[in-house]
Protein backbone atom coordinates (compact mmCIF):
# COMPACT_ATOMS: atom_id res chain seq x y z
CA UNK A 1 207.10 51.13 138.43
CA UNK A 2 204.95 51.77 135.23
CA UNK A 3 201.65 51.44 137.22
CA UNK A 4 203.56 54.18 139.23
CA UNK A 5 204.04 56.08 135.74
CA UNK A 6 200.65 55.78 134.87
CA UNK A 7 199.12 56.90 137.92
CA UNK A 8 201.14 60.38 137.89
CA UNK A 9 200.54 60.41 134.08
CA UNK A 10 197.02 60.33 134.60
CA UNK A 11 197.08 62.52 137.28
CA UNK A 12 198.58 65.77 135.40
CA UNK A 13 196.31 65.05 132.53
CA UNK A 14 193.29 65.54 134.73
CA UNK A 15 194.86 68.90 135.95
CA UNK A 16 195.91 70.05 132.77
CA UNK A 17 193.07 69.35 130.49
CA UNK A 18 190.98 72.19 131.59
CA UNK A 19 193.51 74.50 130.73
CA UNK A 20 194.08 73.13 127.22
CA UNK A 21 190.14 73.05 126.70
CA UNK A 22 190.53 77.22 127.72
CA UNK A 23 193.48 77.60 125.77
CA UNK A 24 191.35 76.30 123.06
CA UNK A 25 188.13 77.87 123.47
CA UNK A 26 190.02 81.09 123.61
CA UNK A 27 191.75 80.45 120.12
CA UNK A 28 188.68 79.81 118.74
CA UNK A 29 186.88 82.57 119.90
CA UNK A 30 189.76 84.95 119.15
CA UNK A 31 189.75 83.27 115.21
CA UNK A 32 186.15 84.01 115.27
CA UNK A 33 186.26 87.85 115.83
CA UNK A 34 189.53 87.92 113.54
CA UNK A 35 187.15 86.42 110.94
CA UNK A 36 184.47 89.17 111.94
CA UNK A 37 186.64 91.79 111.35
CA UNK A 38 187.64 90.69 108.02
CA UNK A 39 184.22 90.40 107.58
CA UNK A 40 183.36 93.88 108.06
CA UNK A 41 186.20 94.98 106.84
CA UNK A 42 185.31 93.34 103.68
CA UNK A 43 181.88 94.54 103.86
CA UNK A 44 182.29 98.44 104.55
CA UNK A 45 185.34 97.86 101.41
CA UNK A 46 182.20 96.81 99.49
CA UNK A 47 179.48 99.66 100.58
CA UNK A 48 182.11 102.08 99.83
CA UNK A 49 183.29 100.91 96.52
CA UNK A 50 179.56 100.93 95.50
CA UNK A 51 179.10 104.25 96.86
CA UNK A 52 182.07 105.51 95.21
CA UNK A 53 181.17 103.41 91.82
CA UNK A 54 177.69 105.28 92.03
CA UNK A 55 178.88 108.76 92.68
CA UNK A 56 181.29 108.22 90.02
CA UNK A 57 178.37 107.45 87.74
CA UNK A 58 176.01 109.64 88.72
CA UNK A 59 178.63 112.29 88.71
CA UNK A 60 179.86 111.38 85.20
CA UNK A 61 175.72 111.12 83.97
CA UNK A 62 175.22 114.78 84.97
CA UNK A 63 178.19 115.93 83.10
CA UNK A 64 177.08 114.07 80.16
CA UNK A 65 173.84 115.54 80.84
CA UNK A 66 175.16 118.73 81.14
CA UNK A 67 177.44 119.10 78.58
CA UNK A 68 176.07 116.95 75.78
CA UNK A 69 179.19 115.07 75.27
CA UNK A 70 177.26 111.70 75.31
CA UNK A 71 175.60 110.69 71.32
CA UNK A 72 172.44 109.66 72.74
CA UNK A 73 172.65 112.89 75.11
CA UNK A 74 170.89 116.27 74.02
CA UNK A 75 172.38 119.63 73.66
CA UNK A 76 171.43 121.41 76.49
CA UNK A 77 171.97 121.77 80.01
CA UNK A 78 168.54 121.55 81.96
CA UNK A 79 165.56 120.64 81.01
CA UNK A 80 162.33 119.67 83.13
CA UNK A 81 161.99 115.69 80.90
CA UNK A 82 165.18 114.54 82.75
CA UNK A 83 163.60 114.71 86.37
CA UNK A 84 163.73 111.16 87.19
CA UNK A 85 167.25 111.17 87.28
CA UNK A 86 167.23 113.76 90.24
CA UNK A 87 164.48 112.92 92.24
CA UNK A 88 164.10 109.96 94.92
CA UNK A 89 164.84 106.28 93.72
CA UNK A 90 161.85 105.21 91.95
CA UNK A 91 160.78 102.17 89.44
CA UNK A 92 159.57 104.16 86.28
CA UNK A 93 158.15 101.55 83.16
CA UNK A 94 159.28 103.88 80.65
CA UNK A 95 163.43 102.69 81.11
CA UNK A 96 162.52 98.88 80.31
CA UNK A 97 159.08 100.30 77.90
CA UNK A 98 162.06 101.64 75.36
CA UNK A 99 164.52 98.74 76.18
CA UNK A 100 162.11 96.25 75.11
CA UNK A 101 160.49 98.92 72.32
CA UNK A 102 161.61 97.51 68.42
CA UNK A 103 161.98 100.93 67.43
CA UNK A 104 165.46 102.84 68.72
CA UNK A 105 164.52 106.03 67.33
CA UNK A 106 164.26 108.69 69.90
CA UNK A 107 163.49 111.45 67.33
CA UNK A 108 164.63 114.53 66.40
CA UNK A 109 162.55 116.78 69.16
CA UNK A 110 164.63 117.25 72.27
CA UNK A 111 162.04 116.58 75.09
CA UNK A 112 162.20 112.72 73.58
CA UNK A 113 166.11 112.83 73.67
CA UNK A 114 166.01 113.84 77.18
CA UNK A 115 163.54 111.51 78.22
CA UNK A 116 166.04 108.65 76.18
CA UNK A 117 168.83 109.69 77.81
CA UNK A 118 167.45 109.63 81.49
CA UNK A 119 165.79 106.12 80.74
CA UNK A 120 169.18 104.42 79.27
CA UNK A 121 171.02 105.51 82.46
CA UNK A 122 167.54 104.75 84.97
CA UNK A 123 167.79 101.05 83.21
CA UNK A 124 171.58 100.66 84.08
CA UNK A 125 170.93 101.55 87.97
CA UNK A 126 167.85 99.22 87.83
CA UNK A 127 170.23 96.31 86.92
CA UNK A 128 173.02 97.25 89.05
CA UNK A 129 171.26 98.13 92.80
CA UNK A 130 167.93 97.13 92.44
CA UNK A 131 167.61 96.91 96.52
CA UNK A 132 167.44 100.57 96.41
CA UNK A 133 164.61 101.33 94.57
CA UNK A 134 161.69 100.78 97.19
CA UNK A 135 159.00 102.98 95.44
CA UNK A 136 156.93 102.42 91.77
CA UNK A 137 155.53 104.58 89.36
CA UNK A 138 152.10 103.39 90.10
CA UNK A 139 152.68 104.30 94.27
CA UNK A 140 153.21 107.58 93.06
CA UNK A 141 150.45 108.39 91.26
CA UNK A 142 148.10 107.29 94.45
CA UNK A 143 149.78 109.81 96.55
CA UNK A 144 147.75 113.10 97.05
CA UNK A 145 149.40 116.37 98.01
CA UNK A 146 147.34 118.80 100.33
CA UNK A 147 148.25 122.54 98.73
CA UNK A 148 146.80 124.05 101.98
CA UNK A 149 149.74 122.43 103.97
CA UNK A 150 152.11 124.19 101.23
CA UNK A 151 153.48 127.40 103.19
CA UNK A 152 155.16 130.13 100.90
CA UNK A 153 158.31 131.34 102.40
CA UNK A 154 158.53 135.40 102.19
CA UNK A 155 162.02 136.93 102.07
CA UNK A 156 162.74 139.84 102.68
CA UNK A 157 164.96 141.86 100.15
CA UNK A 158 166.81 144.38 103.47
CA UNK A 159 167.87 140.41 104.49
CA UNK A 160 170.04 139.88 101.41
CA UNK A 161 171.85 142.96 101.44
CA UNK A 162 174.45 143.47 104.38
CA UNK A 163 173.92 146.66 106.62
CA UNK A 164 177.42 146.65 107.00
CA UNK A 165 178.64 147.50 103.16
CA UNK A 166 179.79 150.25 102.65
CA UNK A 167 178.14 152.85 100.08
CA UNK A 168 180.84 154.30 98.29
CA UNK A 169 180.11 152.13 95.09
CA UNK A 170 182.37 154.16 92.59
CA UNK A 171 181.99 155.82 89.48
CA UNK A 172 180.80 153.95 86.40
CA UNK A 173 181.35 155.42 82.63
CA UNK A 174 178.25 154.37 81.58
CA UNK A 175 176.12 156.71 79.61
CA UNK A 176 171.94 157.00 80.78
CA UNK A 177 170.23 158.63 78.58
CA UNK A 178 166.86 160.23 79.87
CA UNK A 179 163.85 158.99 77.50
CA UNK A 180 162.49 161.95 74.72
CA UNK A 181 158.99 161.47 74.41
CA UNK A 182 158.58 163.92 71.97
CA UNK A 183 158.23 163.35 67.93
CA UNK A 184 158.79 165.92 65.18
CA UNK A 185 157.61 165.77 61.96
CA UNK A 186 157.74 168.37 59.25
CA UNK A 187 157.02 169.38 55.25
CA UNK A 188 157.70 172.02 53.11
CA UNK A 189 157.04 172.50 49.46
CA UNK A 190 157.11 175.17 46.57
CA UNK A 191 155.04 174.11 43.57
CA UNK A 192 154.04 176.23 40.80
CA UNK A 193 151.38 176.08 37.54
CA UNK A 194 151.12 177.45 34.60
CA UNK A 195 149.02 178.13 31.33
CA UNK A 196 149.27 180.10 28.47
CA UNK A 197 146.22 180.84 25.96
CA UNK A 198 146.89 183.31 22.73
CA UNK A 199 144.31 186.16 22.25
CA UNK A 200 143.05 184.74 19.52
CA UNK A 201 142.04 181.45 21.14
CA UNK A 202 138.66 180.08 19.46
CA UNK A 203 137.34 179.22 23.35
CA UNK A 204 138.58 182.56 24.91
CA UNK A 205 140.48 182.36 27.89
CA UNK A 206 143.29 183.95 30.07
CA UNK A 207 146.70 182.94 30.44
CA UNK A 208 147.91 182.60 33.99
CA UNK A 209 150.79 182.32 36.45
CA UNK A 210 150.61 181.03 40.08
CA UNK A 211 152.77 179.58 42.63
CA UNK A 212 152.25 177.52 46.33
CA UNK A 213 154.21 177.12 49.05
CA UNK A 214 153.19 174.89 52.14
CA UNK A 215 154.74 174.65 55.27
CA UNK A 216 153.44 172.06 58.19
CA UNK A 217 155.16 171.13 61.39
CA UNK A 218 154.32 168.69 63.87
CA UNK A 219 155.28 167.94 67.41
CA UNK A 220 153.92 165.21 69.44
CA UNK A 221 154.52 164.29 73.31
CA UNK A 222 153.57 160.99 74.39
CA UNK A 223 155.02 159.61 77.72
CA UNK A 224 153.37 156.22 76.75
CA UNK A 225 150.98 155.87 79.43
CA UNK A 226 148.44 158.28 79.64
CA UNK A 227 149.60 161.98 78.50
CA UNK A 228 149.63 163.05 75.13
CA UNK A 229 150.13 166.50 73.73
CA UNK A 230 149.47 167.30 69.65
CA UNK A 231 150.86 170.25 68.10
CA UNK A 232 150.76 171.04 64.85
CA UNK A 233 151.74 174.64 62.51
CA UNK A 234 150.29 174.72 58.89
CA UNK A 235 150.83 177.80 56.96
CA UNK A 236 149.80 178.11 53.07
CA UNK A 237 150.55 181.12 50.94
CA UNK A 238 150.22 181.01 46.84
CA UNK A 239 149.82 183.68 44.64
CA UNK A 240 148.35 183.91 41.10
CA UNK A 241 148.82 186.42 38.18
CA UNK A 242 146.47 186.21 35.45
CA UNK A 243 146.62 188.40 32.19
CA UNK A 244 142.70 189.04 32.45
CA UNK A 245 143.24 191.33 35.75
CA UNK A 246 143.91 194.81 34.77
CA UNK A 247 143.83 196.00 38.54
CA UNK A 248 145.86 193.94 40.61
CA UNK A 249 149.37 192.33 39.43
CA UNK A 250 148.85 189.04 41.28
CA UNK A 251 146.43 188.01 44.35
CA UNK A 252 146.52 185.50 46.48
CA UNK A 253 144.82 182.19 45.77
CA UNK A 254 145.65 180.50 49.05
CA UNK A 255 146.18 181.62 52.24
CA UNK A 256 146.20 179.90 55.52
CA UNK A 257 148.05 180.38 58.70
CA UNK A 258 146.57 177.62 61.36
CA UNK A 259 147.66 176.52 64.61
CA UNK A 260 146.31 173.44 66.47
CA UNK A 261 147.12 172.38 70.27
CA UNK A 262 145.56 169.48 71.64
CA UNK A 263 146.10 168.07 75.34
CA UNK A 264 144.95 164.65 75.84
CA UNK A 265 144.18 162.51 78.47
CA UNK A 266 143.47 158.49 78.40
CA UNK A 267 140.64 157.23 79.89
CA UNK A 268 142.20 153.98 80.82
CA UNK A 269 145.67 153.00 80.40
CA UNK A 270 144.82 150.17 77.09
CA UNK A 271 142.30 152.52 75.55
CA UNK A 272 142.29 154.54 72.44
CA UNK A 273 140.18 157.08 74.15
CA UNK A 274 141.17 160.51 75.39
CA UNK A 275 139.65 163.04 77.85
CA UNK A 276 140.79 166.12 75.62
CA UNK A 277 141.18 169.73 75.60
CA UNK A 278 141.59 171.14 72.17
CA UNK A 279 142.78 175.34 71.02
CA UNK A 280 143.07 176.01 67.46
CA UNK A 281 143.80 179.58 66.12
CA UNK A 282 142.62 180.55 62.48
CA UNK A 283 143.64 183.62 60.07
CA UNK A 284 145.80 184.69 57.37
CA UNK A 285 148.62 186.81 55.97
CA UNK A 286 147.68 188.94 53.17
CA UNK A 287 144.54 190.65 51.65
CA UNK A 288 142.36 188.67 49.69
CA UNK A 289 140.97 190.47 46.23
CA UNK A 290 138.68 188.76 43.44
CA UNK A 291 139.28 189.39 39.75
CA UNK A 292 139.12 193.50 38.69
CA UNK A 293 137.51 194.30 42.05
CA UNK A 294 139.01 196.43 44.35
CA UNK A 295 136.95 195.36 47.67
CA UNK A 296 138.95 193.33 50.22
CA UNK A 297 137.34 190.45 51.30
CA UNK A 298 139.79 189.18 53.95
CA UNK A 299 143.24 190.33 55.65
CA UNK A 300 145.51 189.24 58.54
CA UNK A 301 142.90 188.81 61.54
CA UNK A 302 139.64 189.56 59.63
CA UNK A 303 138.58 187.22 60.06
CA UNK A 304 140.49 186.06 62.93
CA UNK A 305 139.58 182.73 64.91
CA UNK A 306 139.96 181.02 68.23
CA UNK A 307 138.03 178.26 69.34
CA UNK A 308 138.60 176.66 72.63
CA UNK A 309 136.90 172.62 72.65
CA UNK A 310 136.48 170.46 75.32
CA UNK A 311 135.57 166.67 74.42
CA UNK A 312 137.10 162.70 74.28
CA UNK A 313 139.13 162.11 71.19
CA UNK A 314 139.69 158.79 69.42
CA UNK A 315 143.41 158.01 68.26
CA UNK A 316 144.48 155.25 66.84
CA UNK A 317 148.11 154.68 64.86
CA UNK A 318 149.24 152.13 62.49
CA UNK A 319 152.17 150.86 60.12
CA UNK A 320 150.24 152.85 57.51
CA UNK A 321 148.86 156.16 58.72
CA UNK A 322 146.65 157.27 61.35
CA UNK A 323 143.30 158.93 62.60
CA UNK A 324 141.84 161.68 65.10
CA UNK A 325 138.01 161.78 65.87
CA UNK A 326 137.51 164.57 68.30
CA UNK A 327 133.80 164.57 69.65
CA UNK A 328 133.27 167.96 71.25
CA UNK A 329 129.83 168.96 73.27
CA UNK A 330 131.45 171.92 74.76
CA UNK A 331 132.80 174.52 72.13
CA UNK A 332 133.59 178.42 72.34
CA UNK A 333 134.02 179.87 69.13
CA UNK A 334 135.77 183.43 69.07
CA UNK A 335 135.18 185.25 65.74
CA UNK A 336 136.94 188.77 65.27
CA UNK A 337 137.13 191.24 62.13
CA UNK A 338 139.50 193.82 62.94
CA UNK A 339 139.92 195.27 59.29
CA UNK A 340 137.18 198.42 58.94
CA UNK A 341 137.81 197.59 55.16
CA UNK A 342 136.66 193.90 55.47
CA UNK A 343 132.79 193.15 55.39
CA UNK A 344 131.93 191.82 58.97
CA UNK A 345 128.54 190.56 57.81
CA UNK A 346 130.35 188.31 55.52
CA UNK A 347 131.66 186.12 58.78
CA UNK A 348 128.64 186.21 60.78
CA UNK A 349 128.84 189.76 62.99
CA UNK A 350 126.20 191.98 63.00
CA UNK A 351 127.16 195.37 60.93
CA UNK A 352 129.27 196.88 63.34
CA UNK A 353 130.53 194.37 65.48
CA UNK A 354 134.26 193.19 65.18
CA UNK A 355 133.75 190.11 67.66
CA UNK A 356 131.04 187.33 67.85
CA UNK A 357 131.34 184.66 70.68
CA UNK A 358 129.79 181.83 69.78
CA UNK A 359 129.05 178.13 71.81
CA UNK A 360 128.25 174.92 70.32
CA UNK A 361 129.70 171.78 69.60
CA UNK A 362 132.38 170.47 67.17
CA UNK A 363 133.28 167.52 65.58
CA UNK A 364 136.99 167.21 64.29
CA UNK A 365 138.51 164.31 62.03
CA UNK A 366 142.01 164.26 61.13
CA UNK A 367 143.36 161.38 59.47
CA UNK A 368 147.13 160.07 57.42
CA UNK A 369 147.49 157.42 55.31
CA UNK A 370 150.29 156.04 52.96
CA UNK A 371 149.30 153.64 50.23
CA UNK A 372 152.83 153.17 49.27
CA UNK A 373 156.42 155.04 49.35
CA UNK A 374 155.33 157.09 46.52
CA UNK A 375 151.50 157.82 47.18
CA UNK A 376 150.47 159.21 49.90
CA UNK A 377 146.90 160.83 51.40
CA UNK A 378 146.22 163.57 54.19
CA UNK A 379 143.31 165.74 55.18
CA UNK A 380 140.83 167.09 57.61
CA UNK A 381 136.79 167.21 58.34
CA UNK A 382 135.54 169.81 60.54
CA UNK A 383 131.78 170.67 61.49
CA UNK A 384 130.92 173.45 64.32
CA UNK A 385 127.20 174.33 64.91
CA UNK A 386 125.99 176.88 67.39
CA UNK A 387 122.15 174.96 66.92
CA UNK A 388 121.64 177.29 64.66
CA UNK A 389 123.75 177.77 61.92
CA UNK A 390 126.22 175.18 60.74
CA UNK A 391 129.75 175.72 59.03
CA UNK A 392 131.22 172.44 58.10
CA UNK A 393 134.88 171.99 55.68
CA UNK A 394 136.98 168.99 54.44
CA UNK A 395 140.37 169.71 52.90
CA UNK A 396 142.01 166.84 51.55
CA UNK A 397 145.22 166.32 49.86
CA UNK A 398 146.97 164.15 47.25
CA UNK A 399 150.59 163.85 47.45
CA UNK A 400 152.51 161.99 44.18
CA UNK A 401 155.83 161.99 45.42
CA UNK A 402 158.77 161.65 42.51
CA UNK A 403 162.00 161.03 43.91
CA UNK A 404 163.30 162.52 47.25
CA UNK A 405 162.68 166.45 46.14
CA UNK A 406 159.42 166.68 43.46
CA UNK A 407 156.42 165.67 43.80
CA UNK A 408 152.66 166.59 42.23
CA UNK A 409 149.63 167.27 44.81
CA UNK A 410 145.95 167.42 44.07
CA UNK A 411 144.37 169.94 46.93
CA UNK A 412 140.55 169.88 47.31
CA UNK A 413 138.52 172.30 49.72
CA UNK A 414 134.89 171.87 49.84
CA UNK A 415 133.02 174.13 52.47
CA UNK A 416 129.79 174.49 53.85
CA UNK A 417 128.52 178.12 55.51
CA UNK A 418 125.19 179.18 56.36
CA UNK A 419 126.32 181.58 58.66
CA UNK A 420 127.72 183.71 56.02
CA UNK A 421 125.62 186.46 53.87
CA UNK A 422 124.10 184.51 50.86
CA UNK A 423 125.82 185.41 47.18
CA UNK A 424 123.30 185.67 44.53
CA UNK A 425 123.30 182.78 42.23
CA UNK A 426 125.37 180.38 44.72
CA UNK A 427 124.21 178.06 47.62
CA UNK A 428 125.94 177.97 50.83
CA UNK A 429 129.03 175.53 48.94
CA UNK A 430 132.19 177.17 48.52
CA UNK A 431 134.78 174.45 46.70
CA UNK A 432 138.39 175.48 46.07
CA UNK A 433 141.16 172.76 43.56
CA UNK A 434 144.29 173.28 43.04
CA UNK A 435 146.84 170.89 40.89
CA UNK A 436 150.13 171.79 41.67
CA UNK A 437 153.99 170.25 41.02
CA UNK A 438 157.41 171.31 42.31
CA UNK A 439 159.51 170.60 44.82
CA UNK A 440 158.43 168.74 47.95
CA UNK A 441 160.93 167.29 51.16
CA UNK A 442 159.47 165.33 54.44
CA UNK A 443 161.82 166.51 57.14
C-alpha cells in the first residue's frame, strides 16, 4: 500500500513541477521589472532633483548677480567679466587659480569683483556636476571662427510696426519749441570829458567841453552747419565845445554811422572757412567844421560809401573773444559826394564828379577779446586798394568797465589815404584819440 503511495506521489510531482518551476520563473521575472521600475523611478527622482537643485542655483546666482545682494557680489546688473557664467559649460583655470591664490583680495575695481564672483560660483558647479563640463579653456582657444560665414541679419523697420494700428495717436501737451538760430548782442554808452585852463595859464591853452555817445548792435544767424549771416549797426556821434572857437558853438568830433552785412558760406562742414559775400555802407550825420573855419568838410552822404566784396572769410570763436579775416580779390567800391558845399577832390572824385566807382581788393579784420570781466578789447583793420592808390584804417578800442553802468574807454583811429588831396605839412596819416568815461551797459 505505501509502494502504492509512492508511486502516485511521484507521479503528480513529475506533473506538477513544471508548473511550480513557471510559477517561479514568472515571480522572479515580475520582481525583476518591479525592481526596474523602482530603479528608474529612483533615477528620473534623482535627474530631476539635480535639475531642479541647479535651476534653483543658477536662478538664485543671477539674482545675486543682478541685484548685488551677495558681499562678494558687485553693484551692478550686467557687465561683459561675468560671461562664463552664461555661456556653454566650460573648465576655466581662473575658478581653482583664485581658490588656491594666498591672497583673497579681489580689489576695489569692479571688473575684478565680477570676475570673483563668477569664479566662486564656476568652482561650486565644478565640484558638484563635474560630468557636465566636457570642454577646457585651452580647447577654446584652438578653435578658429571664419567671419566670412558670419551673415548679418537686416530688419526691416515697416516689419516692426503693425499695418493694422490705427493712427489716431492723440494729443500730447508737450511743448516743441522750434530752434532760434539767431544771436543779439548790443552796447550803448554816453561818456563825456572835460578841461578847464584860466586865461592866464603860463602854457596857454583852451578850456573845453565834449561829449560821446556810441551805439552798436549785432545780430548773428548761424543754423550750425553751414549758413551764417553777420549783421552789425555802429553809430558814433560826439560833440565838442571849446572856448578858443569864436565861430561855431560846438562841432562834432566824432561821427560815424556804419552798417555791415555779411553772408557766409562754409566750405566744408568742420572748417573755419567761409565762401562770403560782404555789403558795408559808410557816412555820417552832421557837418563836420575845423576850428574858426567856416568850410564844411563832410555832411550826411558826402562822402557817402558802399562797397560790395566778394571773398572766403576766416572765423573762429572762443571762451574769450573772437576773430574775422575777410580776404577779398573782388571789391566794388562806390564813392558819392552829394553836398555842392563839400570838396569832392578831398575823397578822390575828379572836380565835378559826385560818384567814383572804384574795383580792387579788400582785406577786412575784425576781432573781440576779453581779458577779464572788467577789461575788455575790440577793434577793426581795413585795407582797400584799387592798384593804385591805397586807403588802409584800424580803430581800436579800450573798454575799463566799473561796475554794471560806468566804465572808461581809450578810442584810437589811425588812417592811411593816398587817395585824398595832400595837406601841406602832413603825410598821408590821419590819427584821431579820444579818452572818454561815463556810462556804459552790454545789452
Amino acid at each position: 500500500m505505501k509502494r502504492k503511495l509512492f508511486f502516485i506521489s511521484a507521479a503528480m510531482l513529475t506533473v506538477c513541477a513544471p508548473v511550480f518551476a513557471q510559477n517561479e520563473v514568472v515571480q522572479q521575472a515580475e520582481q525583476t521589472e518591479q525592481n526596474v521600475q523602482e530603479t528608474r523611478v529612483s533615477a528620473s527622482e534623482q535627474i530631476q532633483s539635480v535639475l531642479k537643485n541647479y535651476q534653483d542655483s543658477l536662478s538664485s546666482t543671477i539674482y545675486k548677480f543682478r541685484t548685488g545682494s551677495d558681499t562678494d557680489a558687485f553693484n551692478t546688473r550686467m557687465n561683459p567679466y561675468g560671461y562664463k557664467m552664461f555661456v556653454p559649460y566650460t573648465f576655466y583655470k581662473s575658478p581653482v587659480t583664485q581658490q588656491m591664490s594666498l591672497n583673497s583680495d579681489s580689489g576695489n575695481e569692479k571688473h575684478t569683483q565680477v570676475m570673483a564672483f563668477a569664479n566662486k560660483h564656476l568652482l561650486n558647479t565644478y565640484m558638484h556636476f563635474p560630468d557636465n563640463f566636457a570642454t577646457t579653456e585651452n580647447e577654446l582657444k584652438d578653435v578658429k571662427v571664419n567671419m566670412g560665414e558670419v551673415k548679418k541679419r537686416n530688419i526691416k523697420v515697416s516689419k516692426l510696426i503693425d499695418s493694422d494700428a490705427s493712427s489716431d495717436v492723440g494729443k500730447d501737451n508737450a511743448l516743441v519749441k522750434k530752434p532760434n538760430f539767431w544771436k543779439y548782442t548790443g552796447n550803448v554808452s554816453l561818456q563825456f570829458t572835460q578841461s578847464y585852463i584860466s586865461g592866464n595859464w603860463y602854457q596857454g591853452g583852451t578850456s573845453s567841453n565834449s561829449m560821446l555817445s556810441n551805439f552798436k548792435a549785432t545780430a548773428v544767424y548761424d543754423d550750425q552747419q553751414r549758413i551764417s549771416f553777420d549783421n552789425a549797426l555802429e553809430l558814433k556821434l560826439g560833440f565838442i565845445q571849446q572856448e578858443g572857437d569864436t565861430i561855431h558853438k560846438y562841432k562834432t568830433n566824432s561821427d560815424q554811422l556804419r552798417l555791415t552785412s555779411k553772408l557766409g558760406y562754409k566750405t566744408a562742414e568742420k572748417s573755419d572757412w567761409y565762401y562770403t559775400l560782404q555789403l558795408e555802407a559808410y557816412s555820417q550825420f552832421c557837418s563836420g567844421y575845423k576850428t574858426n573855419d567856416l568850410k564844411r568838410y563832410s555832411s550826411f552822404l558826402s562822402p557817402g560809401k558802399l562797397a560790395f566784396s566778394l571773398g572766403i572769410d576766416y572765423k573762429k570763436t572762443g571762451k574769450k573773444g573772437e576773430v574775422s579775416v575777410l580776404l577779398s580779390p573782388a571789391t566794388y567800391n562806390f564813392t558819392c559826394v552829394t553836398d555842392s558845399l563839400v570838396d569832392e577832390t578831398s575823397y578822390g572824385l575828379k572836380e565835378g564828379n559826385k560818384i567814383l566807382h572804384d574795383f580792387g581788393y579788400k582785406v577786412q579784420v575784425t576781432y573781440k577779446y576779453v581779458f577779464c570781466k572788467q577789461i575788455s578789447m575790440e577793434g577793426r583793420f581795413y585795407v582797400f586798394s584799387n592798384y593804385h592808390k591805397l586807403e588802409g584804417e584800424l580803430e581800436h578800442t579800450f573798454n575799463f568797465q566799473v561796475g554794471k553802468w560806468l566804465s572808461t574807454k581809450l578810442y584810437f583811429y589811425p588812417r592811411f589815404d593816398d587817395n585824398r588831396t595832400r595837406v601841406e605839412g602832413y603825410n598821408y596819416w590821419q590819427m584821431k584819440e579820444m579818452l572818454s568815461f561815463g556810462l556804459n551797459y552790454t545789452l
